[in-house]
N, C-alpha and C. Protein backbone atom coordinates (compact mmCIF):
# COMPACT_ATOMS: atom_id res chain seq x y z
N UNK A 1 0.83 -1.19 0.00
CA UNK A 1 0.00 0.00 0.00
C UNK A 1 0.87 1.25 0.00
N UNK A 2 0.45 2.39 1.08
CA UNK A 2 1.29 3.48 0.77
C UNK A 2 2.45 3.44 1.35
N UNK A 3 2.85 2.11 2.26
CA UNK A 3 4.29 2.35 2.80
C UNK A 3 4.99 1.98 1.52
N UNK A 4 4.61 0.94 0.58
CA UNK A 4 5.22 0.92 -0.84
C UNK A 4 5.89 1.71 -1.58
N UNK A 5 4.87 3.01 -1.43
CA UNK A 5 4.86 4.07 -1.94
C UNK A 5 5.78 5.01 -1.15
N UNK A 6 6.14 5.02 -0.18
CA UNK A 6 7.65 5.73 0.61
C UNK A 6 8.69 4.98 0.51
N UNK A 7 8.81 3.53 -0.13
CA UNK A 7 10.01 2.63 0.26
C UNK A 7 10.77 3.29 -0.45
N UNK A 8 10.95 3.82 -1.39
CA UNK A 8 11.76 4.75 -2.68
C UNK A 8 12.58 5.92 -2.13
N UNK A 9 11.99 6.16 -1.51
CA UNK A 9 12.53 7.95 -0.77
C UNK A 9 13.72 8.03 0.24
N UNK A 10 13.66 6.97 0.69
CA UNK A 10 15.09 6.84 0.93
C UNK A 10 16.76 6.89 0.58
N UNK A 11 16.27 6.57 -0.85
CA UNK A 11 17.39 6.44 -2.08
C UNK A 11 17.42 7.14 -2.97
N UNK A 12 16.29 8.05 -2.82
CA UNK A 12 16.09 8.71 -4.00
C UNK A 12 15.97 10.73 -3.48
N UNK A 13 16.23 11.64 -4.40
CA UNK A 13 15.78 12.79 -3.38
C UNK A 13 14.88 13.61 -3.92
N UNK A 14 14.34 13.16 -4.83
CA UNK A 14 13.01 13.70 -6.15
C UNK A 14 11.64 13.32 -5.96
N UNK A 15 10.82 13.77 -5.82
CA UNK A 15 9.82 13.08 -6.19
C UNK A 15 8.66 13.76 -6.52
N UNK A 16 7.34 13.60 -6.91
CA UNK A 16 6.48 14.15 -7.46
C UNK A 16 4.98 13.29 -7.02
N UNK A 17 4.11 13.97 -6.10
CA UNK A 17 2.86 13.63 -5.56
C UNK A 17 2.05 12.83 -6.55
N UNK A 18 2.17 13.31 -8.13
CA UNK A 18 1.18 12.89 -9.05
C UNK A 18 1.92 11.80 -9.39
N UNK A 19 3.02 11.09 -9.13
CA UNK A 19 3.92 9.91 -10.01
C UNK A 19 3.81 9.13 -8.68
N UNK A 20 4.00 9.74 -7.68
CA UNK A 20 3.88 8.32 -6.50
C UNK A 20 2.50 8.07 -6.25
N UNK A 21 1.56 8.72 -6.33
CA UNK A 21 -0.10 7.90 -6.26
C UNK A 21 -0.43 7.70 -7.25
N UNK A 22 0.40 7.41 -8.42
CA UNK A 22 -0.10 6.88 -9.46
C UNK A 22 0.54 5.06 -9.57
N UNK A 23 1.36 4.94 -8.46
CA UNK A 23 1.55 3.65 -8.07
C UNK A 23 0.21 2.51 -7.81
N UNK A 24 -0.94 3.23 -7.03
CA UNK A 24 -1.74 2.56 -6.21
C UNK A 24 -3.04 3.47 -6.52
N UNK A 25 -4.36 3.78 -6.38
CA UNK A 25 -5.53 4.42 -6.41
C UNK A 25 -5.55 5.34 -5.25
N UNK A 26 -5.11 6.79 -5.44
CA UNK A 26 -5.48 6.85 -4.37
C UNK A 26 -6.74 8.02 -4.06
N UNK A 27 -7.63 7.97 -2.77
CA UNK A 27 -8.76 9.06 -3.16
C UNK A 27 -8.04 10.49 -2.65
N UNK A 28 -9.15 11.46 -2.81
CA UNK A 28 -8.45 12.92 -3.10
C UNK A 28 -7.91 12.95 -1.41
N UNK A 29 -8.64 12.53 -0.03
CA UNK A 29 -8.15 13.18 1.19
C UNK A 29 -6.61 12.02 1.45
N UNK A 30 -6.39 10.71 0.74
CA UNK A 30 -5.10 9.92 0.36
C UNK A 30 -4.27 11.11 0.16
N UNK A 31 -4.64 11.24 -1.22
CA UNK A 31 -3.46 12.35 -1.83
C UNK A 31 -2.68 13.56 -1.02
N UNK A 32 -3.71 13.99 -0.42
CA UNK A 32 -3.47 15.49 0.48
C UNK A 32 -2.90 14.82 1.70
N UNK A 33 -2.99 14.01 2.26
CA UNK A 33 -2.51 13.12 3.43
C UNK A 33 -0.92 13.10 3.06
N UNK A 34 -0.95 12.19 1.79
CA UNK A 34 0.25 12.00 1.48
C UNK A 34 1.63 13.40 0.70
N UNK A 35 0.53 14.26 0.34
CA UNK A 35 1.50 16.10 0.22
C UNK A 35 1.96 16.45 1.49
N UNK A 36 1.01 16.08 2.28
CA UNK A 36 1.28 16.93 3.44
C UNK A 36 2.60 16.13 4.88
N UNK A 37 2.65 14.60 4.59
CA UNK A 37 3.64 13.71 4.61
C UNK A 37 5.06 14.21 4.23
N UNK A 38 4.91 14.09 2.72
CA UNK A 38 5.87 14.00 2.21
C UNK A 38 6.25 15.66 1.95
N UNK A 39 5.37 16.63 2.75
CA UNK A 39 6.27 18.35 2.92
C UNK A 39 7.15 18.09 4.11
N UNK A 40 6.34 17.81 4.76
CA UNK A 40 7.16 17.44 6.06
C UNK A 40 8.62 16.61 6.34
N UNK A 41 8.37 15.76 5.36
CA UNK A 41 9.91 15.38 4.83
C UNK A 41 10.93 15.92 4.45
N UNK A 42 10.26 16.67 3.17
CA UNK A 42 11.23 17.72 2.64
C UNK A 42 11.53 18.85 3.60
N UNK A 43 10.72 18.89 4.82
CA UNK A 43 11.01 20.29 5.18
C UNK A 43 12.45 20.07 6.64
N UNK A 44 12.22 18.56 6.50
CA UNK A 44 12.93 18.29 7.77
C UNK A 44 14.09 17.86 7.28
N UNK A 45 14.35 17.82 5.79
CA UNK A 45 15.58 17.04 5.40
C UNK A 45 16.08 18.65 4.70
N UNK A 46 15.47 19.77 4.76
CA UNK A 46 15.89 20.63 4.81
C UNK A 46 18.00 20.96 4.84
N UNK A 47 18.29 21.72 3.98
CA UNK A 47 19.49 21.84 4.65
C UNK A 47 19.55 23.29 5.66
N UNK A 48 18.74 23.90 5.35
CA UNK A 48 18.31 25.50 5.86
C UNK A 48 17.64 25.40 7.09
N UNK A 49 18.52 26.12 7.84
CA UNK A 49 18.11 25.43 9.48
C UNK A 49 16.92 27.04 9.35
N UNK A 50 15.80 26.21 10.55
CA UNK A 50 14.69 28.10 10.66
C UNK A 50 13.51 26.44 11.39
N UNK A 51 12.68 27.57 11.44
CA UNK A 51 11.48 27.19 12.26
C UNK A 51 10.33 25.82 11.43
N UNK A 52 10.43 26.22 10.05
CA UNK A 52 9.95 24.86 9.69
C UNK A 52 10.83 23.38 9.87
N UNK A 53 11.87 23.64 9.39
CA UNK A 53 12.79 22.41 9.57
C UNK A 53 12.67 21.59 10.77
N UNK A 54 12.33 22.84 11.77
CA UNK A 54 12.21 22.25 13.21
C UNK A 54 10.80 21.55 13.73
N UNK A 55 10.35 22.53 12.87
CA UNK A 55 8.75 21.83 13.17
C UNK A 55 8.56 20.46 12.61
N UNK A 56 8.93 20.47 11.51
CA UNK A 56 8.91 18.79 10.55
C UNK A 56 9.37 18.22 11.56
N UNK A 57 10.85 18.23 11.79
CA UNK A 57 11.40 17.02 12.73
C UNK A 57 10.85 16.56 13.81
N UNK A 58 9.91 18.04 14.69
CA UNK A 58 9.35 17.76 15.49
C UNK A 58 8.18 16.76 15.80
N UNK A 59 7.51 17.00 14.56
CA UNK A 59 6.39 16.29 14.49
C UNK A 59 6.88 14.67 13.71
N UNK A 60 7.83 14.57 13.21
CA UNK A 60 8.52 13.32 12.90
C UNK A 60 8.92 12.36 13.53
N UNK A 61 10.15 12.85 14.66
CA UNK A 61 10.52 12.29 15.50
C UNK A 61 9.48 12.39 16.73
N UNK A 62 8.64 12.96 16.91
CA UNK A 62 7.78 12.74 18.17
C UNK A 62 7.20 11.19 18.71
N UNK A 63 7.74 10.96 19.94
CA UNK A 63 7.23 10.04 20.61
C UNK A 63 5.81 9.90 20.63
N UNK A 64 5.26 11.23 21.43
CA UNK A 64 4.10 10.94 21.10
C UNK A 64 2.78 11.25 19.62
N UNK A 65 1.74 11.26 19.80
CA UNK A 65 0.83 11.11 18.60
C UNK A 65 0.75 12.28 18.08
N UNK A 66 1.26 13.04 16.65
CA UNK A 66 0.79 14.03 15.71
C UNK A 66 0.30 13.51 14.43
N UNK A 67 -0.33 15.03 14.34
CA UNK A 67 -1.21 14.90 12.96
C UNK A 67 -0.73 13.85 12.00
N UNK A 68 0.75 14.02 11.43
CA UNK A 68 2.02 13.44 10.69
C UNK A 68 1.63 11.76 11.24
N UNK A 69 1.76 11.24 12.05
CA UNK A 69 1.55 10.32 12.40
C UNK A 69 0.17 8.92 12.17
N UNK A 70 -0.65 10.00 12.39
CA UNK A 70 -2.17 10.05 12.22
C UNK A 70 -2.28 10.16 10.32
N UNK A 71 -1.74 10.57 9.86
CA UNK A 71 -1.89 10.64 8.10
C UNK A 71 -1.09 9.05 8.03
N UNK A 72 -0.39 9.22 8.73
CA UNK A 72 0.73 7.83 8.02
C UNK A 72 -0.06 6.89 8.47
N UNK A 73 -1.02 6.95 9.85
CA UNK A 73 -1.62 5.20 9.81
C UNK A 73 -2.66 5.12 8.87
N UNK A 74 -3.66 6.42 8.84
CA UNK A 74 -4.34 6.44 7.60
C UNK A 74 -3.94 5.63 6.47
N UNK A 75 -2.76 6.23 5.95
CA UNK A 75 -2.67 6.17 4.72
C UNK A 75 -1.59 4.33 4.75
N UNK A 76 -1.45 3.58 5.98
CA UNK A 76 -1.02 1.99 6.64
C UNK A 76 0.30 2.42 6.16
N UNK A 77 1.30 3.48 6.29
CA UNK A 77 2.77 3.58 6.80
C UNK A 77 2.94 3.97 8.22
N UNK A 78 3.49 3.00 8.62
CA UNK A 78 4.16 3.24 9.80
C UNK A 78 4.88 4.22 10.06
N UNK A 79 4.56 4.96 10.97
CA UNK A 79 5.35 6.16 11.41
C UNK A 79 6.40 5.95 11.83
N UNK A 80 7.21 4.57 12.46
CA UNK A 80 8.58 4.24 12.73
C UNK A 80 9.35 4.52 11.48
N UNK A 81 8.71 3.99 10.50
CA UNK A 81 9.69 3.23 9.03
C UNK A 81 9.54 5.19 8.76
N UNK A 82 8.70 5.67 8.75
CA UNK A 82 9.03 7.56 8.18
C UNK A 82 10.15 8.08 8.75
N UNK A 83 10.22 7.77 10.18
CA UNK A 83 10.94 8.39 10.90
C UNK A 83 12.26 7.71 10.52
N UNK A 84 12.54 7.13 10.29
CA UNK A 84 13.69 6.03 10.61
C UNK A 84 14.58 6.48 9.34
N UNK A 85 13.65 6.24 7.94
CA UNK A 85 13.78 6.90 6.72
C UNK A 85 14.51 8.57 6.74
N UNK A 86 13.58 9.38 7.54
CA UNK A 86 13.93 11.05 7.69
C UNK A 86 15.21 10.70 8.16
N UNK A 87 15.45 10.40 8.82
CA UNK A 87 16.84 10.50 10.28
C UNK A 87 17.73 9.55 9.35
N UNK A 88 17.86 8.66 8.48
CA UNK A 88 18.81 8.02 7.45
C UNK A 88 18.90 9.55 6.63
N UNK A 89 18.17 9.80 5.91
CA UNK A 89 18.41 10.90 5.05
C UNK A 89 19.46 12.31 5.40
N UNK A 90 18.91 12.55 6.54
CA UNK A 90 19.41 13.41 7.54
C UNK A 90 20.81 12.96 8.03
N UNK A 91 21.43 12.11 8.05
CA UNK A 91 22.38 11.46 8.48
C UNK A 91 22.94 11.64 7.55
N UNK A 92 22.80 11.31 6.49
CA UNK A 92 23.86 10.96 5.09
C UNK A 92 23.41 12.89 4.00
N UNK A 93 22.94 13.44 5.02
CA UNK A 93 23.16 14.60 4.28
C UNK A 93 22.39 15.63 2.86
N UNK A 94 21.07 14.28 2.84
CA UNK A 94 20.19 14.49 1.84
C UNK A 94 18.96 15.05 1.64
N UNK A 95 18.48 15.72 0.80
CA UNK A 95 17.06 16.31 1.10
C UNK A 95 16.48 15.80 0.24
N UNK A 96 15.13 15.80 -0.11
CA UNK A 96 13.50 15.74 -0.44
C UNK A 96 13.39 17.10 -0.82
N UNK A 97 13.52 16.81 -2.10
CA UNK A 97 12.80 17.74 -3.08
C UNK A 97 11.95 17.49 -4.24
N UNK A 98 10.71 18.80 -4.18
CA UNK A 98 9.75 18.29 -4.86
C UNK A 98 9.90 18.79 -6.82
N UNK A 99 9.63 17.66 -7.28
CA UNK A 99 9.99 18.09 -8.47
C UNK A 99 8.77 18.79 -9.28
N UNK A 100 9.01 19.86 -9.65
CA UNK A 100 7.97 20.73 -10.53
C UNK A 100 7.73 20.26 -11.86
């Protein structure tokens, strides 16, 4: 399902909302679930340190339950495997960017 659909992003630093739900069906509040996912990615793999970067991570790495979290069981990705993913990326120096 949609964790399918994040297994890529790890390895990759491109991507485009309309090419990854075109993997699987997805309905319109899917889609927006999954923009709003995968900003949060980009915003935390950020190289530009400021107040969003912080907020992504925040709500990424949070122990306990956010919105971010709540989209990912929605949409049956595990919020470990996101997090785990961000903080690899972040480690090795890479960002999530959205391709126009």
């Amino acid at each position: 399902m949609a964790q399918e659909l994040l297994s890529w992003d790890w390895d990759t630093t491109n991507y485009d909302i309309a090419t990854v739900s075109e993997t699987r069906s997805l309905r319109p509040e899917e889609r927006l679930f999954l923009a709003v996912i995968m900003q949060a990615v980009e915003d935390a793999t950020s190289p530009k340190p400021g107040i969003q970067r912080d907020q992504a991570r925040s709500v990424i790495f949070s122990s306990s339950a956010t919105p971010i979290k709540d989209m990912c069981l929605i949409l049956n990705i595990d919020p470990d495997y996101l997090a785990r993913g961000v903080k690899k990326m972040i480690e090795e120096g890479r960002t999530l960017r959205r391709e126009v």
